[in-house]
C-alpha atoms as a PDB file:
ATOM      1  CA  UNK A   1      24.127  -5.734 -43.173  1.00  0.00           C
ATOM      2  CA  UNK A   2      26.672  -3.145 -44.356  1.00  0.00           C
ATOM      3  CA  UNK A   3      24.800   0.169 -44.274  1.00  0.00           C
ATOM      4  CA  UNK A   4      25.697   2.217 -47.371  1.00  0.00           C
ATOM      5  CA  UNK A   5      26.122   6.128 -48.056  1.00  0.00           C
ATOM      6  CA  UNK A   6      22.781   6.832 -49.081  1.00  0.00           C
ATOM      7  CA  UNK A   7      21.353   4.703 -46.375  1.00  0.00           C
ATOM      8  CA  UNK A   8      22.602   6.861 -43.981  1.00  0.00           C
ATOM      9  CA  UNK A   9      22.042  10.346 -45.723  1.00  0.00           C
ATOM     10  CA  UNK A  10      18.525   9.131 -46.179  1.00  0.00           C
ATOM     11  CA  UNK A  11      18.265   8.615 -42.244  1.00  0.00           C
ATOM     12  CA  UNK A  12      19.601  11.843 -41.502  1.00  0.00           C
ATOM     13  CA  UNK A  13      16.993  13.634 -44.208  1.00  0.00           C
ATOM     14  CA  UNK A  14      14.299  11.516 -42.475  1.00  0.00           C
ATOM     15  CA  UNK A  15      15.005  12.598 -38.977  1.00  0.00           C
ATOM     16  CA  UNK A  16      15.241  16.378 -40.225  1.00  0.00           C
ATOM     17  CA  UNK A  17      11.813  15.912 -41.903  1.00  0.00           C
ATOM     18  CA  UNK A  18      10.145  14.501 -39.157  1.00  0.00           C
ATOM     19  CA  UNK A  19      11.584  16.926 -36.410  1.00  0.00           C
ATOM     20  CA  UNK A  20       9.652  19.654 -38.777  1.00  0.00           C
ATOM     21  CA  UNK A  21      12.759  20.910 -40.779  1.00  0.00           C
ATOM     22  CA  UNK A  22      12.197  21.110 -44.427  1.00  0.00           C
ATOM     23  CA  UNK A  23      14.286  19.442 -46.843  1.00  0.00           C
ATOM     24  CA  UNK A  24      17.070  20.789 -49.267  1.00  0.00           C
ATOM     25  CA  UNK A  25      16.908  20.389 -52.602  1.00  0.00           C
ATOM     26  CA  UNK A  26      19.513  17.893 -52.437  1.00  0.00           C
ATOM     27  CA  UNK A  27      18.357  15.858 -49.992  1.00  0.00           C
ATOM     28  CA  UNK A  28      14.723  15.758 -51.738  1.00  0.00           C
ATOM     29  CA  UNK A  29      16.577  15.146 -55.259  1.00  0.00           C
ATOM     30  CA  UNK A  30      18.532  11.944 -53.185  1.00  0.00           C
ATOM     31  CA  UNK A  31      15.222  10.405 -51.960  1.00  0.00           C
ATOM     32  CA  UNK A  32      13.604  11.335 -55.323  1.00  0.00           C
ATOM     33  CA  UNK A  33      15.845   9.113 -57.343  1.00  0.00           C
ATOM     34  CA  UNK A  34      16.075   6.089 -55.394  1.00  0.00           C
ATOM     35  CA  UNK A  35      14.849   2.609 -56.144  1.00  0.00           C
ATOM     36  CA  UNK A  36      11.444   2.021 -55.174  1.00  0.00           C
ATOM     37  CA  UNK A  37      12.347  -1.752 -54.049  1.00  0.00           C
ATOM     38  CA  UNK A  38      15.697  -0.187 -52.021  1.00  0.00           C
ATOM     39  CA  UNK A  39      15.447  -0.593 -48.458  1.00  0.00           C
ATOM     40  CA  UNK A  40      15.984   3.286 -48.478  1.00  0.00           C
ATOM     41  CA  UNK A  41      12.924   3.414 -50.100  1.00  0.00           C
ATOM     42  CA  UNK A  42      11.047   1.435 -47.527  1.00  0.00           C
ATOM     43  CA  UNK A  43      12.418   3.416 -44.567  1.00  0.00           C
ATOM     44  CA  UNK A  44      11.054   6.791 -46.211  1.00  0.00           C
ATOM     45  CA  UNK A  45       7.829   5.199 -46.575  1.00  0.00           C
ATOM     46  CA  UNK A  46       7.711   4.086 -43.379  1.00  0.00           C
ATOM     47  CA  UNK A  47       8.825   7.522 -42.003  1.00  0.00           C
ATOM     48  CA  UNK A  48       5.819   8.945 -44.059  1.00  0.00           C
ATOM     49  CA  UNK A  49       3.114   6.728 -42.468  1.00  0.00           C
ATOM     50  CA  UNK A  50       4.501   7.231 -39.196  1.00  0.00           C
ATOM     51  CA  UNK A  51       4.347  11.372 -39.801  1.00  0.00           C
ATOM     52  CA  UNK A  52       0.747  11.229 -41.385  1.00  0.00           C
ATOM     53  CA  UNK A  53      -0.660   8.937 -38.503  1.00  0.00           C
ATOM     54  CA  UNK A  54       0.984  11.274 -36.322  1.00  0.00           C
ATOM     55  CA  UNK A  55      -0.344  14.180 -37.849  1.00  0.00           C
ATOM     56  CA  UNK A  56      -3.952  12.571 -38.237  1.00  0.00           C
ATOM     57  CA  UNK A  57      -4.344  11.099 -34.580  1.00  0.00           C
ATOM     58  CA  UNK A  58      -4.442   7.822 -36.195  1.00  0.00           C
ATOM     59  CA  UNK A  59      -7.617   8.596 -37.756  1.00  0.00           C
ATOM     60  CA  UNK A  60      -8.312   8.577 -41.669  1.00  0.00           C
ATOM     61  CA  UNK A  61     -10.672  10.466 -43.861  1.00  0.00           C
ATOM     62  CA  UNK A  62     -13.147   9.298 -46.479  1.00  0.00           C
ATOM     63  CA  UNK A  63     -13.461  11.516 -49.392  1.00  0.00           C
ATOM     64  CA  UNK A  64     -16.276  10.456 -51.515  1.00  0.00           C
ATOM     65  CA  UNK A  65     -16.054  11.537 -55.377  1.00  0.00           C
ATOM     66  CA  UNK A  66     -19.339  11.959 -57.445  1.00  0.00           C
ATOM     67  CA  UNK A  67     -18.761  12.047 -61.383  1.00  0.00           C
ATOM     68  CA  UNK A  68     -20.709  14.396 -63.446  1.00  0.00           C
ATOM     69  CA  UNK A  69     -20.909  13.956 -66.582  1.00  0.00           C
ATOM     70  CA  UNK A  70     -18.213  11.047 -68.462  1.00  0.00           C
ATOM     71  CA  UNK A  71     -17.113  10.921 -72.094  1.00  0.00           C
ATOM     72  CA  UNK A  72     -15.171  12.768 -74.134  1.00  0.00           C
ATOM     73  CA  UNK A  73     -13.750  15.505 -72.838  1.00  0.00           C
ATOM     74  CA  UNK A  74     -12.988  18.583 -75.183  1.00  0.00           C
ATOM     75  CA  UNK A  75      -9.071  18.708 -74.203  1.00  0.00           C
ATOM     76  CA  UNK A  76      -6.697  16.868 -74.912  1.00  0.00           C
ATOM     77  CA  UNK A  77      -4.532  15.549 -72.033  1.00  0.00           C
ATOM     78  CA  UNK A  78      -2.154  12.439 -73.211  1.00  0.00           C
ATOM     79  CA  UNK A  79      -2.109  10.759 -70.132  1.00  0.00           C
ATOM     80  CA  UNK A  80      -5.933  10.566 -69.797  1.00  0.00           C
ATOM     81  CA  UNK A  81      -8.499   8.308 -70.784  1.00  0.00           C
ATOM     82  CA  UNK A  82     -11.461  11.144 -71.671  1.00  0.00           C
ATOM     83  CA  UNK A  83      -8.815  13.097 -73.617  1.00  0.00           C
ATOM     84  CA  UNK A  84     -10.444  13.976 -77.013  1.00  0.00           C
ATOM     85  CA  UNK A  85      -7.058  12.897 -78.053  1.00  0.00           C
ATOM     86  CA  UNK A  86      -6.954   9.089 -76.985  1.00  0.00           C
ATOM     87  CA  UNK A  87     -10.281   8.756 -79.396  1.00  0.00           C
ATOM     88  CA  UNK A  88     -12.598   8.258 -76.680  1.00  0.00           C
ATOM     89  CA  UNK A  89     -15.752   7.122 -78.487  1.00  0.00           C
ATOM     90  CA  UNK A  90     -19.385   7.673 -77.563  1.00  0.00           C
ATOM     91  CA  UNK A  91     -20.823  11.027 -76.540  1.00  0.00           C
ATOM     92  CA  UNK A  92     -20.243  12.877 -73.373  1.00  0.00           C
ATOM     93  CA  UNK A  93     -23.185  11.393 -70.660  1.00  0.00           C
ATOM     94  CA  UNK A  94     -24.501  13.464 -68.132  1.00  0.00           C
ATOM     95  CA  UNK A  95     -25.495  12.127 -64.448  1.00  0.00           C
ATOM     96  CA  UNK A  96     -28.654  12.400 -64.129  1.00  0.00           C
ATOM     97  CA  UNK A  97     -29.674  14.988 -61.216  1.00  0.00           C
ATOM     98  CA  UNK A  98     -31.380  12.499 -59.252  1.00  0.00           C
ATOM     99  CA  UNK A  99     -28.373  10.026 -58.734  1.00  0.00           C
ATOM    100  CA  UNK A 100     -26.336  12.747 -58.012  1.00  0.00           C
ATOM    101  CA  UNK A 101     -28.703  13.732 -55.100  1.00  0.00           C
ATOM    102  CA  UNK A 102     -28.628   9.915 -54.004  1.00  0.00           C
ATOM    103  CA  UNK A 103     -25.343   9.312 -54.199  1.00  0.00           C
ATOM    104  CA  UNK A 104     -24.404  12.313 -51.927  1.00  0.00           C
ATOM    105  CA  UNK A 105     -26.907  10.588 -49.070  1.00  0.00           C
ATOM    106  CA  UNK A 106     -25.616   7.525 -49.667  1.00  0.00           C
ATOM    107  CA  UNK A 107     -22.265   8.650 -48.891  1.00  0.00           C
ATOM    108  CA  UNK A 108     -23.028  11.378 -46.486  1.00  0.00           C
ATOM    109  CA  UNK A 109     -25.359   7.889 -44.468  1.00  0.00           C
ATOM    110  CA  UNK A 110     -22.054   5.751 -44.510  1.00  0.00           C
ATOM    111  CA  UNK A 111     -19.707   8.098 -42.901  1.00  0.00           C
ATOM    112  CA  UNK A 112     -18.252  10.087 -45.530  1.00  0.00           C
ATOM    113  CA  UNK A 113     -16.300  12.961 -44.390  1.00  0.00           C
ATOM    114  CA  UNK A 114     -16.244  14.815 -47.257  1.00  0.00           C
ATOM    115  CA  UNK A 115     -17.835  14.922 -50.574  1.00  0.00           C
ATOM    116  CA  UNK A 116     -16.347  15.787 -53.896  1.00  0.00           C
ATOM    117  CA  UNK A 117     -18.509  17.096 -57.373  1.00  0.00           C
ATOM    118  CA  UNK A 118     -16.137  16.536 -60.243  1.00  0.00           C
ATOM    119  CA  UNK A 119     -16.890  17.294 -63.996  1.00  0.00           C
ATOM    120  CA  UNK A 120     -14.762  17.207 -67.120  1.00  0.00           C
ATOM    121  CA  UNK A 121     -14.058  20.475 -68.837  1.00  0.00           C
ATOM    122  CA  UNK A 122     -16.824  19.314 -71.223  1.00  0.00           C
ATOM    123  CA  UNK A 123     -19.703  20.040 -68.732  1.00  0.00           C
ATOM    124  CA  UNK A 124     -21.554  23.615 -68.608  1.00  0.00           C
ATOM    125  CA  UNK A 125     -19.968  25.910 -65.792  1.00  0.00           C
ATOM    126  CA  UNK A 126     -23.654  27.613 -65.590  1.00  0.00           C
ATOM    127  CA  UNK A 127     -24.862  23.792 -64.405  1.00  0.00           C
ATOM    128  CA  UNK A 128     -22.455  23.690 -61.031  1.00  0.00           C
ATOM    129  CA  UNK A 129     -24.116  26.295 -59.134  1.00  0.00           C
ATOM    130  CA  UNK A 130     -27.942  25.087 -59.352  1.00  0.00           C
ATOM    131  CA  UNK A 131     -26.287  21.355 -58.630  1.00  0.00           C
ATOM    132  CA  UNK A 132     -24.412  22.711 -55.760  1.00  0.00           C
ATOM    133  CA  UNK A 133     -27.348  24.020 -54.363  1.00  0.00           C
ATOM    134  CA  UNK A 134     -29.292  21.070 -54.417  1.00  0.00           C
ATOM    135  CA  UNK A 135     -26.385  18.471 -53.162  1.00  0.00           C
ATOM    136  CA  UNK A 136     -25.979  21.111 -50.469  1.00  0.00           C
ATOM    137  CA  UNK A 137     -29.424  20.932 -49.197  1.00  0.00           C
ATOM    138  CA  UNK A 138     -29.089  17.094 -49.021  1.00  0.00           C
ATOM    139  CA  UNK A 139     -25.681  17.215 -47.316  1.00  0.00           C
ATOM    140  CA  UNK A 140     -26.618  19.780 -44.589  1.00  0.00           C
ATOM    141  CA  UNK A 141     -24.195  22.576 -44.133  1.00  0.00           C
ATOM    142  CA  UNK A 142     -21.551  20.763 -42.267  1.00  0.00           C
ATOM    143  CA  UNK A 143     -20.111  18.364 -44.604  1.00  0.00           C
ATOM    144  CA  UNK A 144     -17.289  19.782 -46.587  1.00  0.00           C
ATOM    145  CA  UNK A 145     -18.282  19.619 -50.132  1.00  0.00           C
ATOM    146  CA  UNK A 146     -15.309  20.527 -53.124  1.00  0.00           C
ATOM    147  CA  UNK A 147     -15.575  20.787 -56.729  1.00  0.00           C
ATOM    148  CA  UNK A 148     -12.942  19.609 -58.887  1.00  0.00           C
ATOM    149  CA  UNK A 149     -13.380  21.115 -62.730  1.00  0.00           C
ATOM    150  CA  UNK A 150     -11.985  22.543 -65.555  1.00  0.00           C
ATOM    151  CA  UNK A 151     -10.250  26.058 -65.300  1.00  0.00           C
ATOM    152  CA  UNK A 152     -12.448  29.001 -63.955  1.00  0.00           C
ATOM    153  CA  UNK A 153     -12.151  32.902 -63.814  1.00  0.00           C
ATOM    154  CA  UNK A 154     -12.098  34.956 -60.157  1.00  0.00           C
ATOM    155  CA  UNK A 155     -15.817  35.574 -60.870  1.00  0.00           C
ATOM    156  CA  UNK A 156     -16.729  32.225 -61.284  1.00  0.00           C
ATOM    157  CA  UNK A 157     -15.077  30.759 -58.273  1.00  0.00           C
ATOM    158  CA  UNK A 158     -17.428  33.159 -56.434  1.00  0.00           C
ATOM    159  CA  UNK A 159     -20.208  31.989 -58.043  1.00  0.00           C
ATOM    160  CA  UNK A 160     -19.205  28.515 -57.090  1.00  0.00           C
ATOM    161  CA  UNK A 161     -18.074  29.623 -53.443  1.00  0.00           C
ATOM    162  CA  UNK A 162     -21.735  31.259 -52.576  1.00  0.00           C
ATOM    163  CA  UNK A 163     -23.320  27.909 -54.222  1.00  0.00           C
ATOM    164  CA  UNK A 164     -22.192  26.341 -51.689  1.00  0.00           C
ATOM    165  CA  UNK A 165     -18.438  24.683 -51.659  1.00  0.00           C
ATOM    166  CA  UNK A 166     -15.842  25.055 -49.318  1.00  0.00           C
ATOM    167  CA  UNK A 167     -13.057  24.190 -51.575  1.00  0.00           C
ATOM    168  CA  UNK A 168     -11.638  23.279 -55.155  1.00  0.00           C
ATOM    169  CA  UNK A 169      -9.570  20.116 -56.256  1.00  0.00           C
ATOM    170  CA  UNK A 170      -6.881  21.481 -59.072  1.00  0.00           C
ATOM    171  CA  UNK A 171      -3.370  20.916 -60.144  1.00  0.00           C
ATOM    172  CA  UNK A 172      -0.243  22.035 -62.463  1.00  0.00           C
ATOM    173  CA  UNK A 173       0.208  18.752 -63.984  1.00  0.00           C
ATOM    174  CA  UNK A 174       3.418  17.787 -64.849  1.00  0.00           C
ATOM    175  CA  UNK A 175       4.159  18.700 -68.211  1.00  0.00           C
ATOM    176  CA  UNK A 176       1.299  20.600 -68.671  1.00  0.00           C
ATOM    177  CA  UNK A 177       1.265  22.662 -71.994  1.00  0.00           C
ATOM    178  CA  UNK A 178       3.299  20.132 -73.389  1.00  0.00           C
ATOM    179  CA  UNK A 179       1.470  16.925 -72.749  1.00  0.00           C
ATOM    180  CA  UNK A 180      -1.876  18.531 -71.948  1.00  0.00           C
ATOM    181  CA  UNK A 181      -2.887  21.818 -74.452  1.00  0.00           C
ATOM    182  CA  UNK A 182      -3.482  23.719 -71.350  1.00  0.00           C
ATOM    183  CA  UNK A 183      -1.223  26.309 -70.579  1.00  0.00           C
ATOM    184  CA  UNK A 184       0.452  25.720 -67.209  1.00  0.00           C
ATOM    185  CA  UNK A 185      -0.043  29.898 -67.108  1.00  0.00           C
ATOM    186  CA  UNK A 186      -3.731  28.456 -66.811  1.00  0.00           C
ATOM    187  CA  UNK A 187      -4.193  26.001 -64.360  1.00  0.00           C
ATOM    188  CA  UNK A 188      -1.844  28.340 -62.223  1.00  0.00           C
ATOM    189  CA  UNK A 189      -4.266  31.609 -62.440  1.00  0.00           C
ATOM    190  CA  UNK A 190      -7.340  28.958 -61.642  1.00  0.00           C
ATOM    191  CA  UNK A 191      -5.449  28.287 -58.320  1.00  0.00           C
ATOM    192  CA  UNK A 192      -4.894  32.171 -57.390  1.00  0.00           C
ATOM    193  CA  UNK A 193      -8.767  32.762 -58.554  1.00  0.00           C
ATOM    194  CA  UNK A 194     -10.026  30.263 -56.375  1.00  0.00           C
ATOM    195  CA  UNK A 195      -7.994  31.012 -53.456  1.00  0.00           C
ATOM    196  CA  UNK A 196      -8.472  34.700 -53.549  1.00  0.00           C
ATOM    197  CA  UNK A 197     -12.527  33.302 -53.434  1.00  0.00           C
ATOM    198  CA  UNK A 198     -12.405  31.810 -50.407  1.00  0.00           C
ATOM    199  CA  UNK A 199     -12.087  28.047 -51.760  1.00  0.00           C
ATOM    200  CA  UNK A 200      -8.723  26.666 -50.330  1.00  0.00           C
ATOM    201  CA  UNK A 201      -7.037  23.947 -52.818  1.00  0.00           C
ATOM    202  CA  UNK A 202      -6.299  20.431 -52.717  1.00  0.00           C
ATOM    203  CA  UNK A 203      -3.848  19.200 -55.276  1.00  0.00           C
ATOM    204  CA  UNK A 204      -1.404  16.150 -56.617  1.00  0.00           C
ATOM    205  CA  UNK A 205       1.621  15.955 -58.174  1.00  0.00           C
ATOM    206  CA  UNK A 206       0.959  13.983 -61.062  1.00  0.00           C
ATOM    207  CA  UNK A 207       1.177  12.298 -63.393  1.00  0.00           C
ATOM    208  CA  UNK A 208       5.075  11.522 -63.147  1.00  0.00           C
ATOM    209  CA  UNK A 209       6.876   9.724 -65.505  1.00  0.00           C
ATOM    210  CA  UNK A 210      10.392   8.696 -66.244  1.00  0.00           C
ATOM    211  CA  UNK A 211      11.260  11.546 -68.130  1.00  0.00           C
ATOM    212  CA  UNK A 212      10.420  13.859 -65.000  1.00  0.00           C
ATOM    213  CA  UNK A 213      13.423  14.584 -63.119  1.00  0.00           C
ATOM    214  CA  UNK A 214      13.832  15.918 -59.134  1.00  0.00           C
ATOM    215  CA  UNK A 215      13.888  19.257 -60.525  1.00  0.00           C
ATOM    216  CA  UNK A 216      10.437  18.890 -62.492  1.00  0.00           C
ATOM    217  CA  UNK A 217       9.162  17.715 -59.161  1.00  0.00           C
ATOM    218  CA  UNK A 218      10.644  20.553 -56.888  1.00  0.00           C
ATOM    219  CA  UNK A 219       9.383  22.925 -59.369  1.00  0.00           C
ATOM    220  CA  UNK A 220       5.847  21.672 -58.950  1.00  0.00           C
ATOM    221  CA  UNK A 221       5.842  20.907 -54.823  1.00  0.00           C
ATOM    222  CA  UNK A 222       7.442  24.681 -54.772  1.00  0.00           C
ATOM    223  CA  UNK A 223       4.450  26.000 -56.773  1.00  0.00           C
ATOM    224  CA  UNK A 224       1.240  24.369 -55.277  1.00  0.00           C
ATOM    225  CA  UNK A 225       2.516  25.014 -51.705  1.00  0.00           C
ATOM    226  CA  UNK A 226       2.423  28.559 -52.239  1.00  0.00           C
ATOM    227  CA  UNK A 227      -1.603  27.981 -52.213  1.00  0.00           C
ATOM    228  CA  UNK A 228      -1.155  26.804 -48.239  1.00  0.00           C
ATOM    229  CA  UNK A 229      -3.228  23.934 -49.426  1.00  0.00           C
ATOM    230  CA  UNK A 230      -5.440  21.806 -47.558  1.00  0.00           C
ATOM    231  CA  UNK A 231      -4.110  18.448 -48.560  1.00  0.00           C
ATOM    232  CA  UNK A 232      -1.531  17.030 -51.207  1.00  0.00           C
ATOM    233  CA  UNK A 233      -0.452  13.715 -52.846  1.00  0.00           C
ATOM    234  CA  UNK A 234       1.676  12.687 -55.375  1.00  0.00           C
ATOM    235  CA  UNK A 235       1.018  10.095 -58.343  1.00  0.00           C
ATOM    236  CA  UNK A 236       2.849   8.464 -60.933  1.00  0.00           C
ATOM    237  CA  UNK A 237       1.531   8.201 -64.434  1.00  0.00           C
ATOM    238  CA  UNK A 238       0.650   4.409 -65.263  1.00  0.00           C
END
């Protein structure tokens, strides 16, 4: 098979990526825009399992997620199905505290390695501590427990840091302030107060779409790496 340009410009930005050198903007713009059915596209993903199971000692994680509360959520972010915008109907429903104690045994009992509280910007902030609290004493103090909701101030990420948590799930979406009626001035200053708290970040990329180009995605990589975060994905809006 004839081996074109970009098949080989793509080899040489895998080999650079996996010997620990970080990518150009051009060579992440190249592998940004190719087909996703290209055989380009296949070696890059192959590169990337091979780096992560390198990286991991073959072995994966299980991050369980427990929902608070579900319903309509008070902003409105296109691309999601709670968004006040999207007419979600009913009324916002609360977990009850009990199955939020049993579902953080029942994951912790079948081998969870980390578990994740995650409310809606609808929820009450003053709730998360007491709930922490609680989850925590049926967790034990080893497992790694997050929190992943809306937008806080510094003193509030201490509040949730001495309840308990060891980190914080948030993200600059993509297009946010445009798509979303967050300010991406926002979601950024939630980052540096949680940080500066002692709750290291995981984040994604997401949700990209068509109209986001290499440069909307450099922009965003370039800004949640800053954090030093402890992990990172990527997801495309469907």
């Amino acid at each position: 098979m004839k081996r074109s340009a970009i098949w080989y410009q793509v080899n040489e930005s895998i080999d650079k990526a996996l010997s620990g050198e970080k990518l150009s903007f051009s060579e992440i713009e190249a592998i940004y825009g190719l087909d996703a059915d290209s055989p380009e596209a296949y070696l890059v993903r192959c590169a990337g399992n091979k780096l992560a199971r390198e990286l991991s000692d073959g072995k994966a994680e299980i991050h369980a997620q427990i929902g608070l509360d579900a319903g309509p959520c008070v902003k409105s972010c296109e691309f999601c199905s709670f968004a006040r915008c999207n007419n979600v109907p009913g009324e916002l429903k609360i977990t009850p505290r009990q199955a939020v104690l049993d579902y953080a045994r029942a994951f912790q009992d079948s081998g969870a390695n980390l578990i994740l509280l995650m409310s809606s910007a609808a929820f009450p902030f003053d709730e998360l501590p007491e709930i922490a609290l609680h989850v925590r004493e049926v967790i034990g103090p080893e497992m790694p427990m997050l929190i992943n909701t809306a937008d806080v101030s510094f003193e509030q990420a201490l509040i949730l840091r001495k309840a308990g948590f060891n980190g914080a799930y948030h993200a600059a979406r993509m297009s946010e302030g445009v798509s979303t009626d967050i300010p991406l001035s926002q979601r950024v200053e939630t980052m540096k107060n949680l940080t500066s708290a002692g709750l290291p970040l995981s984040f994604c990329i997401e949700p990209i779409g068509e109209e986001h180009t290499a440069q909307d995605f450099m922009e965003r990589l370039d800004l949640h790496l800053q954090f030093r975060p402890l992990t990172g994905g990527i997801g495309r809006r469907i």
